[in-house]
C-alpha atoms as a PDB file:
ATOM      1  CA  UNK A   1    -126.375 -11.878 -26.271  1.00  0.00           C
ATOM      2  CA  UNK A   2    -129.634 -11.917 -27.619  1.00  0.00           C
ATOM      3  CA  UNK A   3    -129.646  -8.888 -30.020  1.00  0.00           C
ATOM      4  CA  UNK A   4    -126.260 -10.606 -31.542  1.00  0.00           C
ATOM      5  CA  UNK A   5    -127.787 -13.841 -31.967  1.00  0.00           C
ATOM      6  CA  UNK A   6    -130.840 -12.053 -33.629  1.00  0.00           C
ATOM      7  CA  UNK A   7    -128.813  -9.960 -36.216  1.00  0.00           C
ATOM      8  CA  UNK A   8    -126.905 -13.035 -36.655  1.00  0.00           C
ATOM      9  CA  UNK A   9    -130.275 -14.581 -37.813  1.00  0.00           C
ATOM     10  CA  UNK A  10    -131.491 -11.363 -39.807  1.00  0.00           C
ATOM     11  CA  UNK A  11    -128.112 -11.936 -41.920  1.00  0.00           C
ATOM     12  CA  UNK A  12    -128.508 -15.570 -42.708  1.00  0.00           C
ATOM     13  CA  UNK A  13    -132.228 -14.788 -44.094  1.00  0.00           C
ATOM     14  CA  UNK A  14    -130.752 -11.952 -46.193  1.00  0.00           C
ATOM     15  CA  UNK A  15    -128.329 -14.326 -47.335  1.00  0.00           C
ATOM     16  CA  UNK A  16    -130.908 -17.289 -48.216  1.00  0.00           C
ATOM     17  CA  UNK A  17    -132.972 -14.431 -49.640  1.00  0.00           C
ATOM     18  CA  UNK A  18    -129.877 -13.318 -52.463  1.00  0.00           C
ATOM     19  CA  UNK A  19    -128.992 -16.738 -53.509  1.00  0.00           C
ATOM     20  CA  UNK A  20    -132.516 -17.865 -54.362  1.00  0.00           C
ATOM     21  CA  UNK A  21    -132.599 -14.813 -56.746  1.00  0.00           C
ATOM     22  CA  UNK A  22    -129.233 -15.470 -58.157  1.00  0.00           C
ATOM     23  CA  UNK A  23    -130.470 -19.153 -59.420  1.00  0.00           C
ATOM     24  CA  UNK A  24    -133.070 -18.084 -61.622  1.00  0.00           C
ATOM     25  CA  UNK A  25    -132.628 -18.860 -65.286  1.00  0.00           C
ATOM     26  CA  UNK A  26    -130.968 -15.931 -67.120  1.00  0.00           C
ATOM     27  CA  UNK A  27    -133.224 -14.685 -70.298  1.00  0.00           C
ATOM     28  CA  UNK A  28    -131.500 -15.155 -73.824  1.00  0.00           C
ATOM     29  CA  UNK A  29    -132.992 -11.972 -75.353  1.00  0.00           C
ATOM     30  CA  UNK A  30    -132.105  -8.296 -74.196  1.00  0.00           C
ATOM     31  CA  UNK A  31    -135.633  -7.654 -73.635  1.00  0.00           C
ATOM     32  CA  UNK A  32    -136.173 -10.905 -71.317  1.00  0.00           C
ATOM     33  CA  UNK A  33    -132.436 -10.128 -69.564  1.00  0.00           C
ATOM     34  CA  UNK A  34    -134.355  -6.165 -68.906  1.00  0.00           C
ATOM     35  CA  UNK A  35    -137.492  -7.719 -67.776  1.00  0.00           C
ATOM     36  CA  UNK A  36    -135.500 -10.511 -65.322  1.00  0.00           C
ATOM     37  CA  UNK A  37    -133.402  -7.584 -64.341  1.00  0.00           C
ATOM     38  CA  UNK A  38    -135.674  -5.941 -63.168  1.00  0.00           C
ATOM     39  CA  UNK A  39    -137.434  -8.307 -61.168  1.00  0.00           C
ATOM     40  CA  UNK A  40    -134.176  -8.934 -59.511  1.00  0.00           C
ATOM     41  CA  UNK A  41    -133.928  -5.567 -58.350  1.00  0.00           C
ATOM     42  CA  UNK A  42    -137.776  -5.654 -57.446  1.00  0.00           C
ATOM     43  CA  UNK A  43    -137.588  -8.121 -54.576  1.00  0.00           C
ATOM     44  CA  UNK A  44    -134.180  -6.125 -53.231  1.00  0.00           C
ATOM     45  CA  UNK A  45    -136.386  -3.020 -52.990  1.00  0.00           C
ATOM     46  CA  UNK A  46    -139.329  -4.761 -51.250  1.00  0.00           C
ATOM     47  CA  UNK A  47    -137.129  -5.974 -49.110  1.00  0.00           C
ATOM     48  CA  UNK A  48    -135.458  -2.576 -48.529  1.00  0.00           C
ATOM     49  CA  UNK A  49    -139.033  -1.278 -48.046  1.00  0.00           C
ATOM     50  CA  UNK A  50    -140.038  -4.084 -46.023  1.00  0.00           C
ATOM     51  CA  UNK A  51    -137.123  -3.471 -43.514  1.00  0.00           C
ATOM     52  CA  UNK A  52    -137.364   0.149 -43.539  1.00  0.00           C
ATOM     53  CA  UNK A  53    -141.198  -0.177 -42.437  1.00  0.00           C
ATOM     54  CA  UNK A  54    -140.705  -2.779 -39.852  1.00  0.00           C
ATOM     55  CA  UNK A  55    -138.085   0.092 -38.177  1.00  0.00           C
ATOM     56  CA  UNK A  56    -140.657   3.093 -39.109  1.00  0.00           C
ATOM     57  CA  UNK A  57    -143.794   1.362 -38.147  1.00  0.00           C
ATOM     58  CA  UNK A  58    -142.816   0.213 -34.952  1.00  0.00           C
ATOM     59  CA  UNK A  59    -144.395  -3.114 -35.279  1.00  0.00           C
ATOM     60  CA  UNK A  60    -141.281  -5.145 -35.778  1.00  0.00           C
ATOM     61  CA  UNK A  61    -142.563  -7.032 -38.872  1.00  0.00           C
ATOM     62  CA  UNK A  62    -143.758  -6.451 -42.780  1.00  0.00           C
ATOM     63  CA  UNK A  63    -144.616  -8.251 -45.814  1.00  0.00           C
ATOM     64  CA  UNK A  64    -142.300  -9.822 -48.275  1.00  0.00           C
ATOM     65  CA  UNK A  65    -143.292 -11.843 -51.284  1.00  0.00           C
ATOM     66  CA  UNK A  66    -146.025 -13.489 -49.330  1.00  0.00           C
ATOM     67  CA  UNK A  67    -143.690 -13.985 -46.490  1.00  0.00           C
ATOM     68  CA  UNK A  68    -143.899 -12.148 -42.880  1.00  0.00           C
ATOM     69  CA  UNK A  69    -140.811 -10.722 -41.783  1.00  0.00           C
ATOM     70  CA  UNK A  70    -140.334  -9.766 -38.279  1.00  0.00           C
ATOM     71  CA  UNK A  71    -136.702  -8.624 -36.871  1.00  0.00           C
ATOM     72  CA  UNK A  72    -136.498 -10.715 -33.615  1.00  0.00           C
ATOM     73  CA  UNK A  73    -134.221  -8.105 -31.831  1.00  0.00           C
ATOM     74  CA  UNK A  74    -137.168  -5.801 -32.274  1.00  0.00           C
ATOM     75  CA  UNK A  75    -139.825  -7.779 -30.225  1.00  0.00           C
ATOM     76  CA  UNK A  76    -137.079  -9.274 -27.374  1.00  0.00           C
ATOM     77  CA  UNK A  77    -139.150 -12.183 -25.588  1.00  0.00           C
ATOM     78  CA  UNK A  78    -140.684 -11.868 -22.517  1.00  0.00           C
ATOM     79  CA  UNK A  79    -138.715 -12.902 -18.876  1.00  0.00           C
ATOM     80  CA  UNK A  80    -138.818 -16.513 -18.004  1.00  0.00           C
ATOM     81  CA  UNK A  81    -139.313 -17.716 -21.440  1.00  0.00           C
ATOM     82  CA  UNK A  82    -136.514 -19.916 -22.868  1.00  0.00           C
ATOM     83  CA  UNK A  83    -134.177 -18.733 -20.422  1.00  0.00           C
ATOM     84  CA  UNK A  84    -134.384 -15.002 -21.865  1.00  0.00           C
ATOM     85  CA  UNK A  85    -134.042 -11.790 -20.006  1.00  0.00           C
ATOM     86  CA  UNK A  86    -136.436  -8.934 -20.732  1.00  0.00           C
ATOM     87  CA  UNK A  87    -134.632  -5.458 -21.563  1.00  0.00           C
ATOM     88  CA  UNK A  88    -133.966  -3.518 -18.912  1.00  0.00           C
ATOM     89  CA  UNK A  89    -134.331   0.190 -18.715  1.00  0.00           C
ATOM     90  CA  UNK A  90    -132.393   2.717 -16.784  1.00  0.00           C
ATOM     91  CA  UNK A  91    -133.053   5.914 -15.940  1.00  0.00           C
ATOM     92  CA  UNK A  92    -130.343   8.140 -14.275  1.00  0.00           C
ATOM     93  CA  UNK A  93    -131.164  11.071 -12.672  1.00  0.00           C
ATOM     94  CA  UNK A  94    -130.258  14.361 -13.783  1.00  0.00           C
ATOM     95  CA  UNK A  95    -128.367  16.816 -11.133  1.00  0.00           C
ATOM     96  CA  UNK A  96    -127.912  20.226 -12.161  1.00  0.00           C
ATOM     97  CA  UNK A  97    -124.722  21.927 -11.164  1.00  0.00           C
ATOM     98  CA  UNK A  98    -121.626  20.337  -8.689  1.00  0.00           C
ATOM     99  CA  UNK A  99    -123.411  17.825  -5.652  1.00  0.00           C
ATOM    100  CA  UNK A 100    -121.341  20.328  -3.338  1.00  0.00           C
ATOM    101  CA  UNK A 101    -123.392  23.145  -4.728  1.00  0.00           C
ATOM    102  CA  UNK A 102    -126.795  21.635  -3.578  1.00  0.00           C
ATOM    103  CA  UNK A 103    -128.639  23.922  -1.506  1.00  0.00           C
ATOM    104  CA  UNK A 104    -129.264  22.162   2.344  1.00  0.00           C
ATOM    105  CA  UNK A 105    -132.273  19.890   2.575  1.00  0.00           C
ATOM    106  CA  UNK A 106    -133.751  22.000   5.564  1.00  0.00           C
ATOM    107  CA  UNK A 107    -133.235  25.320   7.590  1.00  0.00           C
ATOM    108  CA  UNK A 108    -131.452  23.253  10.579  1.00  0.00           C
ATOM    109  CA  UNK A 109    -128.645  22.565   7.937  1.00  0.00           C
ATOM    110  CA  UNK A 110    -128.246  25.605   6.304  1.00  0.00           C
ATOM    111  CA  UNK A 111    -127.477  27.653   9.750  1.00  0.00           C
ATOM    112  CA  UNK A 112    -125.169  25.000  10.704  1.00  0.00           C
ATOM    113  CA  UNK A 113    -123.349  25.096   7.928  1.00  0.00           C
ATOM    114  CA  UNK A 114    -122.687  29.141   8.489  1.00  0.00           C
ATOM    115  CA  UNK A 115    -121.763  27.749  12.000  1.00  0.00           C
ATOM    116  CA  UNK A 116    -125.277  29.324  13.544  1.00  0.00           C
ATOM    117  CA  UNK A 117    -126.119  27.312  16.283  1.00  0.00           C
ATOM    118  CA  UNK A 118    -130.104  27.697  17.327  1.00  0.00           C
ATOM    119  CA  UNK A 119    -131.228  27.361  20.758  1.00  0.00           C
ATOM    120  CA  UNK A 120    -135.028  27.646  20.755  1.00  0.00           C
ATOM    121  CA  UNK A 121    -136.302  25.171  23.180  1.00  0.00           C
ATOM    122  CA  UNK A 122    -135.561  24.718  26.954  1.00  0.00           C
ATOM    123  CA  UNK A 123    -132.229  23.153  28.196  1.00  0.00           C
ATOM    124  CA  UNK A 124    -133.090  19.505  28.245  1.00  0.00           C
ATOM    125  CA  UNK A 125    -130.807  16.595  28.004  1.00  0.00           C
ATOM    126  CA  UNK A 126    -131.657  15.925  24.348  1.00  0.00           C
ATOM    127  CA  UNK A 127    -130.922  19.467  23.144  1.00  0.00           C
ATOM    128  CA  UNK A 128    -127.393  19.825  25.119  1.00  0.00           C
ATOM    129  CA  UNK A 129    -126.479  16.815  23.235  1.00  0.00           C
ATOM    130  CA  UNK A 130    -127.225  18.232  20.302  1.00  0.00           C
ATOM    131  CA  UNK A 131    -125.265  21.511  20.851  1.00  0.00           C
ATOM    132  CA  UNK A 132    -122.691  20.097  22.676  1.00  0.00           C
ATOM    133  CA  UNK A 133    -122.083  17.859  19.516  1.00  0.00           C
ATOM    134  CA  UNK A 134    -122.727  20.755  16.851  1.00  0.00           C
ATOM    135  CA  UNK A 135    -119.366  22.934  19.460  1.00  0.00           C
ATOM    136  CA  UNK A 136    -117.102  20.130  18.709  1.00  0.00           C
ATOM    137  CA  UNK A 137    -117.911  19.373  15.496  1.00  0.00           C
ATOM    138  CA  UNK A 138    -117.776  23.466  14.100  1.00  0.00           C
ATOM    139  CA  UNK A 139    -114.214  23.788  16.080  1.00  0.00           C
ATOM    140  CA  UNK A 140    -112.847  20.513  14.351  1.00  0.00           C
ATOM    141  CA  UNK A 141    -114.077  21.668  10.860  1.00  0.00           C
ATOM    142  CA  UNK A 142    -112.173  25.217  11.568  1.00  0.00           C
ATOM    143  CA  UNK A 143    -110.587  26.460  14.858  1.00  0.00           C
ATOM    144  CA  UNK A 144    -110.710  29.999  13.497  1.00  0.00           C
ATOM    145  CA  UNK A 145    -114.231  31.143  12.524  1.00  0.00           C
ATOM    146  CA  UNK A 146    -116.810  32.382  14.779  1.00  0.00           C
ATOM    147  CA  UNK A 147    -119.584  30.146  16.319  1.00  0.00           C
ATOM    148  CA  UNK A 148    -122.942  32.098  16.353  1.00  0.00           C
ATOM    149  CA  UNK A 149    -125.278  30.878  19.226  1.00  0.00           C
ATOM    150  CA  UNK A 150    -128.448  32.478  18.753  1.00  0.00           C
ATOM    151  CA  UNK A 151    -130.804  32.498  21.707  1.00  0.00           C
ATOM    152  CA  UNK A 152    -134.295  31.866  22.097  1.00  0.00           C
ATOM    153  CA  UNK A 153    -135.451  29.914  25.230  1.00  0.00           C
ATOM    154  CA  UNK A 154    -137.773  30.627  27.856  1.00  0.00           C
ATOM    155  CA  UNK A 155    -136.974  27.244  30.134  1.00  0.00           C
ATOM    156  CA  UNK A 156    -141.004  27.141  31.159  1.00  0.00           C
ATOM    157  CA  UNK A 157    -144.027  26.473  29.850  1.00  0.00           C
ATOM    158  CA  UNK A 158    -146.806  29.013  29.341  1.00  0.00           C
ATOM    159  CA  UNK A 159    -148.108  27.585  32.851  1.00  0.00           C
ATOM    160  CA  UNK A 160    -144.733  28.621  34.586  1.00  0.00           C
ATOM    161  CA  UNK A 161    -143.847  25.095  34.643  1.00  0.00           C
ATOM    162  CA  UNK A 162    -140.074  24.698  35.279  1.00  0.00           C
ATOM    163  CA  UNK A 163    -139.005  22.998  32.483  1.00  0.00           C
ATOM    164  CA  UNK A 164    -134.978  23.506  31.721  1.00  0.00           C
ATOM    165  CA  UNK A 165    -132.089  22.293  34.271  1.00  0.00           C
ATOM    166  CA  UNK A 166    -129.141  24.505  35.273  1.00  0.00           C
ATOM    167  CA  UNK A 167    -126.614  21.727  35.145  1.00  0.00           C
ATOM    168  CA  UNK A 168    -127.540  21.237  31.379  1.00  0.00           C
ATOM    169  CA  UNK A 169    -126.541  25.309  30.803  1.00  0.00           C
ATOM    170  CA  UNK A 170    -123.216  24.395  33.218  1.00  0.00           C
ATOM    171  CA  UNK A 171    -122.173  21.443  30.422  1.00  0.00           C
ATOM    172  CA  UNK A 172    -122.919  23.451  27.616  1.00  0.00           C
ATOM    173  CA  UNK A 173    -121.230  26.442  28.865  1.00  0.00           C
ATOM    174  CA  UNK A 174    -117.704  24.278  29.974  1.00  0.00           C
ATOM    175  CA  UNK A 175    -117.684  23.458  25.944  1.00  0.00           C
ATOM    176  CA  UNK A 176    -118.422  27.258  25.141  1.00  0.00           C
ATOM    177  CA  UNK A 177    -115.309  28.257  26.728  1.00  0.00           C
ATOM    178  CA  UNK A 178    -113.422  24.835  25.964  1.00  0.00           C
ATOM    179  CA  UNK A 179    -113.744  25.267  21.924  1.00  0.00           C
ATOM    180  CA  UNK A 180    -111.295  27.709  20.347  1.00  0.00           C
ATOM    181  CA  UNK A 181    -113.307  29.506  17.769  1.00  0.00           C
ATOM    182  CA  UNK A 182    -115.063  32.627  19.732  1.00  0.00           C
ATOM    183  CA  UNK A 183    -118.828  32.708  19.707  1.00  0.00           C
ATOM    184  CA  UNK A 184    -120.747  35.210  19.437  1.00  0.00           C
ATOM    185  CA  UNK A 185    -124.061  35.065  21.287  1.00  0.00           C
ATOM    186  CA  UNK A 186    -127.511  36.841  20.274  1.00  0.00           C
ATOM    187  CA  UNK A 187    -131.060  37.108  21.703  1.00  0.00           C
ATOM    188  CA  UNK A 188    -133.516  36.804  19.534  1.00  0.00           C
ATOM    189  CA  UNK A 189    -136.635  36.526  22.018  1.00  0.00           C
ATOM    190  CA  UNK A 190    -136.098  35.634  25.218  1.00  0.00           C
ATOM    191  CA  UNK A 191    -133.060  34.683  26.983  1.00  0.00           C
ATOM    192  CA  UNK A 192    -134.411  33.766  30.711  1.00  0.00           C
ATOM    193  CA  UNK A 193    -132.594  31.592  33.424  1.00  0.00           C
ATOM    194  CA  UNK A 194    -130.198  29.454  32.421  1.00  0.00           C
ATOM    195  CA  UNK A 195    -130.277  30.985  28.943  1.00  0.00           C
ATOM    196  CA  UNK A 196    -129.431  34.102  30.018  1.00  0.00           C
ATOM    197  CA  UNK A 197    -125.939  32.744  31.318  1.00  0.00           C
ATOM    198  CA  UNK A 198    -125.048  31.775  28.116  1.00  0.00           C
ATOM    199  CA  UNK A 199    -125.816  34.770  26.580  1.00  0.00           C
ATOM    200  CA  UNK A 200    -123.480  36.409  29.294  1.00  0.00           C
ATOM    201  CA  UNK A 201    -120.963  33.807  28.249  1.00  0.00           C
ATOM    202  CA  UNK A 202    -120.323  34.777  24.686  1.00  0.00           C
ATOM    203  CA  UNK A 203    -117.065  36.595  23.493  1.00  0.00           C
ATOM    204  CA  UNK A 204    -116.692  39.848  25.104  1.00  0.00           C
ATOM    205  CA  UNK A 205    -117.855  42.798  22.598  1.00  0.00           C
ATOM    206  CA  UNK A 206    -120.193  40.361  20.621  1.00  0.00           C
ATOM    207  CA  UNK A 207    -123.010  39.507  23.151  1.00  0.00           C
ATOM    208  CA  UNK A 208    -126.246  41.416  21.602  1.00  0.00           C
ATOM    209  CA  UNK A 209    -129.669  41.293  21.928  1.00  0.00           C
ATOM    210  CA  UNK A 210    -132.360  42.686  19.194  1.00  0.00           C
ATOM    211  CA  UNK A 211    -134.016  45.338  20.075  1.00  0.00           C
ATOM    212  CA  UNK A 212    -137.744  43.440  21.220  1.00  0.00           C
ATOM    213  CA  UNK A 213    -135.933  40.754  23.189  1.00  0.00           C
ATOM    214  CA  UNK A 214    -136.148  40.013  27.122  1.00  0.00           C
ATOM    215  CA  UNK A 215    -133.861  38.781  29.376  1.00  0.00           C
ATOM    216  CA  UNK A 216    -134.446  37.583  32.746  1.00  0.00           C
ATOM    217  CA  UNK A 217    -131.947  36.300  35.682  1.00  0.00           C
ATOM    218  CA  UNK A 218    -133.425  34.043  38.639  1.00  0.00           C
ATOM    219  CA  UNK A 219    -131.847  31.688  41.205  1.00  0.00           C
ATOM    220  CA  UNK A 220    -132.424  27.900  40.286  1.00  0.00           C
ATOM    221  CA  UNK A 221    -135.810  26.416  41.073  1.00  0.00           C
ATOM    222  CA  UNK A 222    -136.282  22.762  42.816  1.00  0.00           C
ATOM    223  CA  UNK A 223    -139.070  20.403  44.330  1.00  0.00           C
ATOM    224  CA  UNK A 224    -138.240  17.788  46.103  1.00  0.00           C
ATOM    225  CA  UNK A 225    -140.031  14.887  47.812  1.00  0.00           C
ATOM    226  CA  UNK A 226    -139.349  12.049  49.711  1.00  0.00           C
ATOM    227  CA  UNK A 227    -137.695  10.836  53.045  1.00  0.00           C
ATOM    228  CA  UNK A 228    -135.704  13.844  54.797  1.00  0.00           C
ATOM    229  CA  UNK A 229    -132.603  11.918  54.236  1.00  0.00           C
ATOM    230  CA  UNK A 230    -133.187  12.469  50.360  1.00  0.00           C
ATOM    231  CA  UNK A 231    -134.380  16.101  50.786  1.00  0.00           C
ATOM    232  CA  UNK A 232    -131.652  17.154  52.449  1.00  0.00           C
ATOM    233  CA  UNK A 233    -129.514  16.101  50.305  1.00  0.00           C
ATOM    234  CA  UNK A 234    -131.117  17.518  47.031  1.00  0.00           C
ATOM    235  CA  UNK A 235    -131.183  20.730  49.060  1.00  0.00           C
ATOM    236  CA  UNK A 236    -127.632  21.107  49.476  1.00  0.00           C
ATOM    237  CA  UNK A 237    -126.965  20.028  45.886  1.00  0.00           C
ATOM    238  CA  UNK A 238    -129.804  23.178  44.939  1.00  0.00           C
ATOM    239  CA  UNK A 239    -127.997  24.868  46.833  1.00  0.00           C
ATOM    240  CA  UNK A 240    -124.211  24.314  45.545  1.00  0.00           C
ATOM    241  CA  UNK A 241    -125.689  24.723  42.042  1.00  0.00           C
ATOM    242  CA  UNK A 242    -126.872  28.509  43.315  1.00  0.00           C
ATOM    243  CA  UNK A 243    -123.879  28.910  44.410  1.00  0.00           C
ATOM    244  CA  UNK A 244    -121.852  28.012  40.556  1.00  0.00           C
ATOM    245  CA  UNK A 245    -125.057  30.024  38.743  1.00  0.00           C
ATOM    246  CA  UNK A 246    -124.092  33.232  41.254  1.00  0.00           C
ATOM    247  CA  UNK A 247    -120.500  33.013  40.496  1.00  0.00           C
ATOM    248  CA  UNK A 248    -120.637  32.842  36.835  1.00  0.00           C
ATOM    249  CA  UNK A 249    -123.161  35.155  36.811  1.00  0.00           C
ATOM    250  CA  UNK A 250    -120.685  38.036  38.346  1.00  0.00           C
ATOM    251  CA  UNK A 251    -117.670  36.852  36.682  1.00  0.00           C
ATOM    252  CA  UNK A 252    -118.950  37.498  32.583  1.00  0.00           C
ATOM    253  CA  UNK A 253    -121.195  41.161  34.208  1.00  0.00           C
ATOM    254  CA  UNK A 254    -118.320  42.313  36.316  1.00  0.00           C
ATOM    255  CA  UNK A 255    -120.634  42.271  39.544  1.00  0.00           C
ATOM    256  CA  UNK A 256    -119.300  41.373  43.014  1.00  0.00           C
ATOM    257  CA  UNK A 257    -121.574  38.097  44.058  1.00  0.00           C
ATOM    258  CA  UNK A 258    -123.718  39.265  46.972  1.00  0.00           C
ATOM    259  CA  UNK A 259    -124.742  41.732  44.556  1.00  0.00           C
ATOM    260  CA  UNK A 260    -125.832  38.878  42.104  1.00  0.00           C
ATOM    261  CA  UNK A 261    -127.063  36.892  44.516  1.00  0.00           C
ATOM    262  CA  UNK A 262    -129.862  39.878  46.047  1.00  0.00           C
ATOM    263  CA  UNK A 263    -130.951  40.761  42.440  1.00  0.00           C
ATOM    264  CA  UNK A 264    -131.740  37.084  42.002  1.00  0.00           C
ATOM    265  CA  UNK A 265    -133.696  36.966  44.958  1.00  0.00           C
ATOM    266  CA  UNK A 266    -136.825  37.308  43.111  1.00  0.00           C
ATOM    267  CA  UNK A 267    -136.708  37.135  38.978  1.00  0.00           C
ATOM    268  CA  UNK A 268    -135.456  39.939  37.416  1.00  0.00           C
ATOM    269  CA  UNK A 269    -136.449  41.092  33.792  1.00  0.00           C
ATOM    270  CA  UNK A 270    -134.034  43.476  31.253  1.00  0.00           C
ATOM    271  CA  UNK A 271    -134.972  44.817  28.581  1.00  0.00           C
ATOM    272  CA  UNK A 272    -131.845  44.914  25.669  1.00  0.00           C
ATOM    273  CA  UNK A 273    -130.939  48.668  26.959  1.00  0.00           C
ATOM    274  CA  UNK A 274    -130.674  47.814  30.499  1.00  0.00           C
ATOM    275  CA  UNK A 275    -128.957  44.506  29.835  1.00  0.00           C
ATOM    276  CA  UNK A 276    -125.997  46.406  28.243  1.00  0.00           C
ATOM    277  CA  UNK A 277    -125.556  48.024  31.460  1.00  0.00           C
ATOM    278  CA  UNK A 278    -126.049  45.622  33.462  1.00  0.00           C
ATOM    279  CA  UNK A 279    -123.079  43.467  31.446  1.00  0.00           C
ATOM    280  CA  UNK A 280    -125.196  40.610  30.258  1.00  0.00           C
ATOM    281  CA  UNK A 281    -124.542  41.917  27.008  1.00  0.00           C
ATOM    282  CA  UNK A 282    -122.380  44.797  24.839  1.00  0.00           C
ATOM    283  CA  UNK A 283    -124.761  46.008  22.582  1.00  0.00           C
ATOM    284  CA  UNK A 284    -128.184  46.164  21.077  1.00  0.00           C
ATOM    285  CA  UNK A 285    -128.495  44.980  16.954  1.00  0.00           C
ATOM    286  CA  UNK A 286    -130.942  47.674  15.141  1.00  0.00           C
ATOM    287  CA  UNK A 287    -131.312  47.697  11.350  1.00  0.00           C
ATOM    288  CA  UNK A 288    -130.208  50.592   9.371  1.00  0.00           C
ATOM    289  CA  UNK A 289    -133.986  52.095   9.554  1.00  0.00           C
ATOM    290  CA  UNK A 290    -134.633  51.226  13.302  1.00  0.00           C
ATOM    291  CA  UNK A 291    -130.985  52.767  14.452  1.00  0.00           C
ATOM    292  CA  UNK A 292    -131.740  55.793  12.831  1.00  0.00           C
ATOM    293  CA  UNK A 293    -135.516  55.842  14.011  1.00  0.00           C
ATOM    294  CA  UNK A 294    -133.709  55.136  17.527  1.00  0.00           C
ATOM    295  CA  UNK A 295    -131.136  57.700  17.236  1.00  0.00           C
ATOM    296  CA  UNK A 296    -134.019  60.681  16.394  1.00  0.00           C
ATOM    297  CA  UNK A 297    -135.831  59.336  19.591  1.00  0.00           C
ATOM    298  CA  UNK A 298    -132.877  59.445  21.385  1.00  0.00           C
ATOM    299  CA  UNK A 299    -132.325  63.325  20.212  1.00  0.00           C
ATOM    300  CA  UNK A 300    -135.963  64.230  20.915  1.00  0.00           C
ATOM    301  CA  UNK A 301    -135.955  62.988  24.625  1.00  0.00           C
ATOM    302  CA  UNK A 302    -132.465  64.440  25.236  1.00  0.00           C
ATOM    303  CA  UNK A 303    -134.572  67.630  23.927  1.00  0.00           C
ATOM    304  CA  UNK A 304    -137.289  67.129  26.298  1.00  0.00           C
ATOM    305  CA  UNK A 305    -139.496  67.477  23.009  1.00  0.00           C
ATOM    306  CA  UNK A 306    -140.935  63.396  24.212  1.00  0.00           C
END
């Protein structure tokens, strides 16, 4: 509205400007009519010139015949005067390629969307609700890819401090085997306690362990306190929960439960090699280098040469 009413204004002065010039007295003689011509022409091009440098200059205004000129559209007025709005600038960002094409805004993302899901901390109530939500979410976005769980979770703290629950591992394993898509489970680190069942629980033939990672198996850990009411009670519910760890434990290892149930006694560490046969897992990941480094120490101990 404002630039429209300003050219609208710029126009009207041109206007003003061409019939003034068009009253002066004509000259009689040819040289007068030369001279008279060409002062009409003169104030055109000063005005030409005086346009052109109020655009060029960048000041908005020039001289003209003693006059000041100034294009109003070039110098808008400021906001809240007369009612006027200011011009308003925008700037739109620029995105380079499709907005689908965007790499992930942090590592989380980007293994979740390959359908990696990360266990690295201990199995508290927080974390199974993340990876109980991250299961159904990967089987309702496709039913027929793998789900990699990679495993990394210790349970205590560097104190021995009991830290993860067993009934968190039971919730998150009843989704691992509700879901459709298979999932394929990997050590990492360590895999102890609770972790170490859901590393057993992982589609047979694609449960693997690097070659530096430790596994460990233990019966489930509980202090209780109170009136012996309560403590009896929390010791039959320890005790049930041994129980449903000692049976799952034999079912995904192929070991009959009393057998589970003495190794467990006291914790029991694996490295990758004896976890394969033990049936916690199928088979050990080495890179191309380390499987070949690992197949010449295999040849040199067969050779009794180590």
């Amino acid at each position: 509205m404002e630039v429209a009413f300003s050219s609208s204004r710029f126009c009207t002065e041109l206007r003003m400007l061409s019939w003034t010039t068009n009253c002066l007295p004509s000259a009689r003689n040819g040289s007068k009519g030369r001279t008279l011509s060409a002062s009409f022409s003169s104030p055109r091009a000063s005005l030409a010139s005086a346009c052109t440098a109020a655009f060029v200059g960048g000041s908005g205004s020039a001289d003209f015949l003693g006059h000041r000129i100034c294009v109003p559209s070039l110098r808008p007025s400021p906001t809240g005067r007369g009612g006027k709005r200011g011009v308003v600038t925008m700037v739109i960002p620029f995105l380079r390629g499709s907005a689908w094409e965007q790499p992930p805004p942090d590592l989380a993302s980007y293994l979740y969307k390959n359908r990696i899901v990360y266990l690295g901390m201990s199995l508290v109530p927080s974390v199974t609700e993340l990876m109980l939500a991250e299961f159904l979410y990967l089987q309702y976005e496709d039913e027929q890819k793998p789900i990699y769980l990679y495993i990394n979770s210790t349970g205590t703290t560097k104190g021995g401090e009991k830290l993860g629950y067993e009934t968190e591992a039971f919730a998150i394993y009843d989704v691992m085997r509700y879901v459709k898509p298979p999932i394929f489970t990997l050590c990492v680190g360590n895999a102890w306690g609770e972790a170490a069942l859901l590393l057993a629980s992982g589609a047979k033939g694609n449960r693997a362990a690097l070659p530096s990672s430790t596994i460990m198996m233990k019966q489930p850990i509980a202090r209780f306190q109170g009136q012996a009411t309560d403590v009896d009670l929390a010791r039959k519910e320890i005790k049930n929960v041994k129980a449903e760890l000692v049976t799952l434990y034999a079912k995904h290892m192929g070991k009959s439960p009393e057998q589970i149930e003495e190794d467990i006694r006291r914790p029991k560490y694996f490295s990758p090699s004896e976890a394969v046969e033990y049936g916690i897992i199928d088979k050990v990941l080495y890179n191309e280098r380390g499987h070949e480094d690992h197949s010449v120490v295999s040849d040199l101990k067969k050779a009794q040469l180590i």
